[in-house]
N, C-alpha and C. Protein backbone atom coordinates (compact mmCIF):
# COMPACT_ATOMS: atom_id res chain seq x y z
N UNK A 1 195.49 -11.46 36.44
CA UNK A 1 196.22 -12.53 37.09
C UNK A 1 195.20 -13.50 37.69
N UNK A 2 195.54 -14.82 37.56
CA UNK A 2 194.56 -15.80 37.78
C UNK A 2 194.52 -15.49 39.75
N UNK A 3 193.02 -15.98 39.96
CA UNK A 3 193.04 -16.36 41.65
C UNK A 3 194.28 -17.58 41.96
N UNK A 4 194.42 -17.14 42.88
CA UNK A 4 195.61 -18.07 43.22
C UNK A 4 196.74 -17.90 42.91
N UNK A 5 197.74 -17.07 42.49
CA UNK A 5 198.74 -16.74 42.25
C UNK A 5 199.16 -15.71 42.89
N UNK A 6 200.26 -15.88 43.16
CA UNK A 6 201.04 -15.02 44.03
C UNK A 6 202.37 -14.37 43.46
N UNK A 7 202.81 -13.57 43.77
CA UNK A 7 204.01 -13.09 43.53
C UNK A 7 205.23 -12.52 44.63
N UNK A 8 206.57 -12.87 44.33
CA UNK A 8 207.16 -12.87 44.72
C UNK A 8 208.43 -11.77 44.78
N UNK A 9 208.37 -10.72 45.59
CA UNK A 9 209.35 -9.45 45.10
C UNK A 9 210.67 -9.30 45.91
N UNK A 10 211.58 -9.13 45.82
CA UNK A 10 212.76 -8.91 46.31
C UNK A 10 213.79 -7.75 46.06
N UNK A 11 214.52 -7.90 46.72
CA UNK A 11 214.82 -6.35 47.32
C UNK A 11 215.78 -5.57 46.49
N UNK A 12 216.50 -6.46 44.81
CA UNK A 12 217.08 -6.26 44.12
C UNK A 12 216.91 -7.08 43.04
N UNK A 13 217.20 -6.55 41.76
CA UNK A 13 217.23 -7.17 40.05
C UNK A 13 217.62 -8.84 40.60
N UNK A 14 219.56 -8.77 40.79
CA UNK A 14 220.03 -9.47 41.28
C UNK A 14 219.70 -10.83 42.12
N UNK A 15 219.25 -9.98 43.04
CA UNK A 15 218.37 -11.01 43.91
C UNK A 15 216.61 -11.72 43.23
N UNK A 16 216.53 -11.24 42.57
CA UNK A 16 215.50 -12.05 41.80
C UNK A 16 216.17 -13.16 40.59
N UNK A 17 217.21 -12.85 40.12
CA UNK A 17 217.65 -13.99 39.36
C UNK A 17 218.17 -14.80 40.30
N UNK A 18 218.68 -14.78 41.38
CA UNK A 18 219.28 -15.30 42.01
C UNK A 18 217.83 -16.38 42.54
N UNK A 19 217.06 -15.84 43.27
CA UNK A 19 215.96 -16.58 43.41
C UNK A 19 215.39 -17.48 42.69
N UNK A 20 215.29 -17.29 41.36
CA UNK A 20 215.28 -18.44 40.16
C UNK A 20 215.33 -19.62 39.81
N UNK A 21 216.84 -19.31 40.67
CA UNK A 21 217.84 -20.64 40.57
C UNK A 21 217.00 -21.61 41.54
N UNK A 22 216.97 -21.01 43.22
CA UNK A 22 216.56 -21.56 44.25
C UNK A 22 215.14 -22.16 43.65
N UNK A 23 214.02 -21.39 43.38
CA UNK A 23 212.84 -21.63 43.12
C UNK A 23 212.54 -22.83 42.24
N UNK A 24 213.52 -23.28 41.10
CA UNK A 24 213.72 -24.22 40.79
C UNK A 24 214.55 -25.59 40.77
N UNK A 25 215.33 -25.28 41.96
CA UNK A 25 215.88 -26.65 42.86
C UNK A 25 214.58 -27.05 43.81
N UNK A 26 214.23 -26.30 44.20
CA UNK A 26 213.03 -26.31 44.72
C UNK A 26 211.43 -27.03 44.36
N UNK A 27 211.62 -26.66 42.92
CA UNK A 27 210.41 -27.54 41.98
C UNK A 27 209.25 -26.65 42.25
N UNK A 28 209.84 -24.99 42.35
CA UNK A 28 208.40 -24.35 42.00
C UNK A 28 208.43 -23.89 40.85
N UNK A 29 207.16 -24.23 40.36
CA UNK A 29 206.92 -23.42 38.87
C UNK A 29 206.66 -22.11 39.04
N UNK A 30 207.05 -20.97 38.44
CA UNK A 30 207.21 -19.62 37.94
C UNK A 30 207.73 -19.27 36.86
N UNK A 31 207.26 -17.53 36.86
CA UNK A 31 207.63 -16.85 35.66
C UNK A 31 207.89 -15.69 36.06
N UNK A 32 209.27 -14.96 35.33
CA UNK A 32 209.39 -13.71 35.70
C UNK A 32 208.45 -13.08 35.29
N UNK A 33 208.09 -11.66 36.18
CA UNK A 33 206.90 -10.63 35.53
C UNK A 33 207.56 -9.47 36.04
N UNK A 34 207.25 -8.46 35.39
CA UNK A 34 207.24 -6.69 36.11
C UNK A 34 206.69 -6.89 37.16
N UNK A 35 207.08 -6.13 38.15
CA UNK A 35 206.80 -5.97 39.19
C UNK A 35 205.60 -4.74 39.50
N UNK A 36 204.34 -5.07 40.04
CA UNK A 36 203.18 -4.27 40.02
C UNK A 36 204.08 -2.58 40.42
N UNK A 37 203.35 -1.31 40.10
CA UNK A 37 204.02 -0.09 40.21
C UNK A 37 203.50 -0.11 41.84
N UNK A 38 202.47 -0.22 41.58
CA UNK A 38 201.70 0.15 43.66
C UNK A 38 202.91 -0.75 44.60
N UNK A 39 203.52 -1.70 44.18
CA UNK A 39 204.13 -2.35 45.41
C UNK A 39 205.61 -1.52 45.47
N UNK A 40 205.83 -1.21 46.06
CA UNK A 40 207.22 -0.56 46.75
C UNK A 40 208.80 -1.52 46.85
N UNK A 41 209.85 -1.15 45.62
CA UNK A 41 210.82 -1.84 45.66
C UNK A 41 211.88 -1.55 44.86
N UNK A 42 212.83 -1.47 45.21
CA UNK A 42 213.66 -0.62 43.75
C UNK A 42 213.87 -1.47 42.75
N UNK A 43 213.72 -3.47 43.19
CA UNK A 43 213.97 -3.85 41.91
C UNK A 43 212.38 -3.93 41.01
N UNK A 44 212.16 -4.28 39.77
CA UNK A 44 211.52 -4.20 38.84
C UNK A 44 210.53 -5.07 38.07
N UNK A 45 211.61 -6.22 38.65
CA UNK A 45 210.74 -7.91 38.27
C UNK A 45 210.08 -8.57 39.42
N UNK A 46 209.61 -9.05 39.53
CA UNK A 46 208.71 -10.23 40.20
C UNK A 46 208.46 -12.28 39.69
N UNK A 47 208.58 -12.58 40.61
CA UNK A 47 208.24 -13.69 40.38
C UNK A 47 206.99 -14.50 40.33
N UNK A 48 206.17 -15.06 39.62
CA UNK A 48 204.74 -15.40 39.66
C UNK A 48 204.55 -16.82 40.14
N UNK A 49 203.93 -17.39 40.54
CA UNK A 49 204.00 -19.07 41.01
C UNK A 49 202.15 -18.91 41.48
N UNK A 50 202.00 -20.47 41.05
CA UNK A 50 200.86 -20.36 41.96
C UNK A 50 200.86 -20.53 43.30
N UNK A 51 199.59 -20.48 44.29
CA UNK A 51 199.42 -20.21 45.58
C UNK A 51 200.08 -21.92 46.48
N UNK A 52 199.38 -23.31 45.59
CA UNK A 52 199.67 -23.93 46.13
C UNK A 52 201.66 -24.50 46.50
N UNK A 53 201.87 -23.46 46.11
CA UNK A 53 203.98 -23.46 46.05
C UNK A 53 204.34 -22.37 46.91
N UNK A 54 203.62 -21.72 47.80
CA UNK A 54 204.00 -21.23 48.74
C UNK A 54 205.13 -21.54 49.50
N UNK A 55 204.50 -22.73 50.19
CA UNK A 55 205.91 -23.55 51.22
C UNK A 55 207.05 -23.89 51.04
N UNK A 56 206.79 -24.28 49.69
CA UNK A 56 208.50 -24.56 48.79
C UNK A 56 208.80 -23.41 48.24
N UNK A 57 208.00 -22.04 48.13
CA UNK A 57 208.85 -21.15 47.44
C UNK A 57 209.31 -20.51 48.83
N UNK A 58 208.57 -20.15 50.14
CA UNK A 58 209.57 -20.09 51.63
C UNK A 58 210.50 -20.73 51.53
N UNK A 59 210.28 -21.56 51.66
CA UNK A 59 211.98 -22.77 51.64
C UNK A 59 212.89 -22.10 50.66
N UNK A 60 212.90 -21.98 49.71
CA UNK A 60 214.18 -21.67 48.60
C UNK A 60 214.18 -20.44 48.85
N UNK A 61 213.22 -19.24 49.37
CA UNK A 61 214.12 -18.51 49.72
C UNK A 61 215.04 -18.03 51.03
N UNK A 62 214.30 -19.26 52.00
CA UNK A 62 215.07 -19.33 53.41
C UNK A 62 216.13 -20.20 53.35
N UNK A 63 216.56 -20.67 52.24
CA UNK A 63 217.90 -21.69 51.85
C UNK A 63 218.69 -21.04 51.10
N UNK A 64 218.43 -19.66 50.12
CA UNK A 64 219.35 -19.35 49.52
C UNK A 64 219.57 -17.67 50.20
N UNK A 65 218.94 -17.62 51.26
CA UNK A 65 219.31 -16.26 52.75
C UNK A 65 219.12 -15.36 51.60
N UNK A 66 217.82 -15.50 50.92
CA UNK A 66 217.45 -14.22 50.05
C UNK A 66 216.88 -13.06 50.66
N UNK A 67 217.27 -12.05 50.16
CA UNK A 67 216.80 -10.54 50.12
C UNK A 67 215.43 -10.12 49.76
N UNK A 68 214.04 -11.18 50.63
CA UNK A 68 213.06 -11.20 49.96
C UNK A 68 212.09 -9.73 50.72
N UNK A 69 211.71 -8.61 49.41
CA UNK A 69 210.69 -7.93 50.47
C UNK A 69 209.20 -8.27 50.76
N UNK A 70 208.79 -9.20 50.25
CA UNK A 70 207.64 -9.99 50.65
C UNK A 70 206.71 -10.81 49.12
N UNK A 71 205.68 -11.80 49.76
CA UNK A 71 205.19 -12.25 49.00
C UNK A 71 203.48 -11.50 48.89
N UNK A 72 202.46 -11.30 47.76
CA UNK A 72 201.96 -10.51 47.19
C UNK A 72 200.95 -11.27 46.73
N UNK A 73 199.05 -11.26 47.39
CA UNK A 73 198.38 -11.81 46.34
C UNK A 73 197.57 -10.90 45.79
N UNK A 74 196.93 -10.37 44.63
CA UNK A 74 195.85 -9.55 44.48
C UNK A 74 194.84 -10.22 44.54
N UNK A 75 194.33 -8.76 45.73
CA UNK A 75 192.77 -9.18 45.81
C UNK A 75 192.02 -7.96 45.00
N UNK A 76 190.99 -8.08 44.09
CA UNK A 76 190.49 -7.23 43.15
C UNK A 76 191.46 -6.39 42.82
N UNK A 77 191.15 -5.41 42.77
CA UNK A 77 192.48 -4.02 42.36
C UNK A 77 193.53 -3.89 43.61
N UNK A 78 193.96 -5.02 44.54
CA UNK A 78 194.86 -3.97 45.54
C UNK A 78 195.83 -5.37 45.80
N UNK A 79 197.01 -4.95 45.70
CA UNK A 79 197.80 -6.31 46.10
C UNK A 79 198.06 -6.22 47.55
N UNK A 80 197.92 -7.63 48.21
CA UNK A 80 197.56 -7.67 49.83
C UNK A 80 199.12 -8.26 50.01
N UNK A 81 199.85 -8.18 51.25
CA UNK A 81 201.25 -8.29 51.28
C UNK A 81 201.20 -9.82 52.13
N UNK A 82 201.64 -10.92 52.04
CA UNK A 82 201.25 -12.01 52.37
C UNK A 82 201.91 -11.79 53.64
N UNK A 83 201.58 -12.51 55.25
CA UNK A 83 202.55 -12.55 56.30
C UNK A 83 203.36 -13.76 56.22
């Protein structure tokens, strides 16, 4: 995964398509991905965006009262949990 990219996990399948929608009223670019095994979540997918779409990807998911369990950057082998 390139530096600078982040990912985006939430707390259900559901709630990641649902996020989608938001993320692109929003005008962030992403892509669904599997969701890393080390991060902890029952859903499966993840969302990828780069770093500089942070603020607008907060926004769409504090506008669509998503079920987010956090945002995710890897640093070498360990994904760091964004605050």
């Amino acid at each position: 995964m390139p530096v600078g990219t982040l990912i985006a996990i939430f707390d259900t399948t559901y709630e990641t398509l649902r996020a989608e929608d938001f993320f692109r009223e929003a005008g962030v670019v992403f892509r669904p991905v599997l969701k890393p095994r080390k991060i902890g979540s029952a859903c499966r997918m993840a969302l990828q965006f780069g770093e500089e779409a942070l603020p607008s990807a907060k926004a769409a998911v504090a506008q669509g009262k998503l079920a987010l369990n956090a945002f995710y950057r890897k640093e070498g082998e360990q994904w760091q949990k964004l605050d």
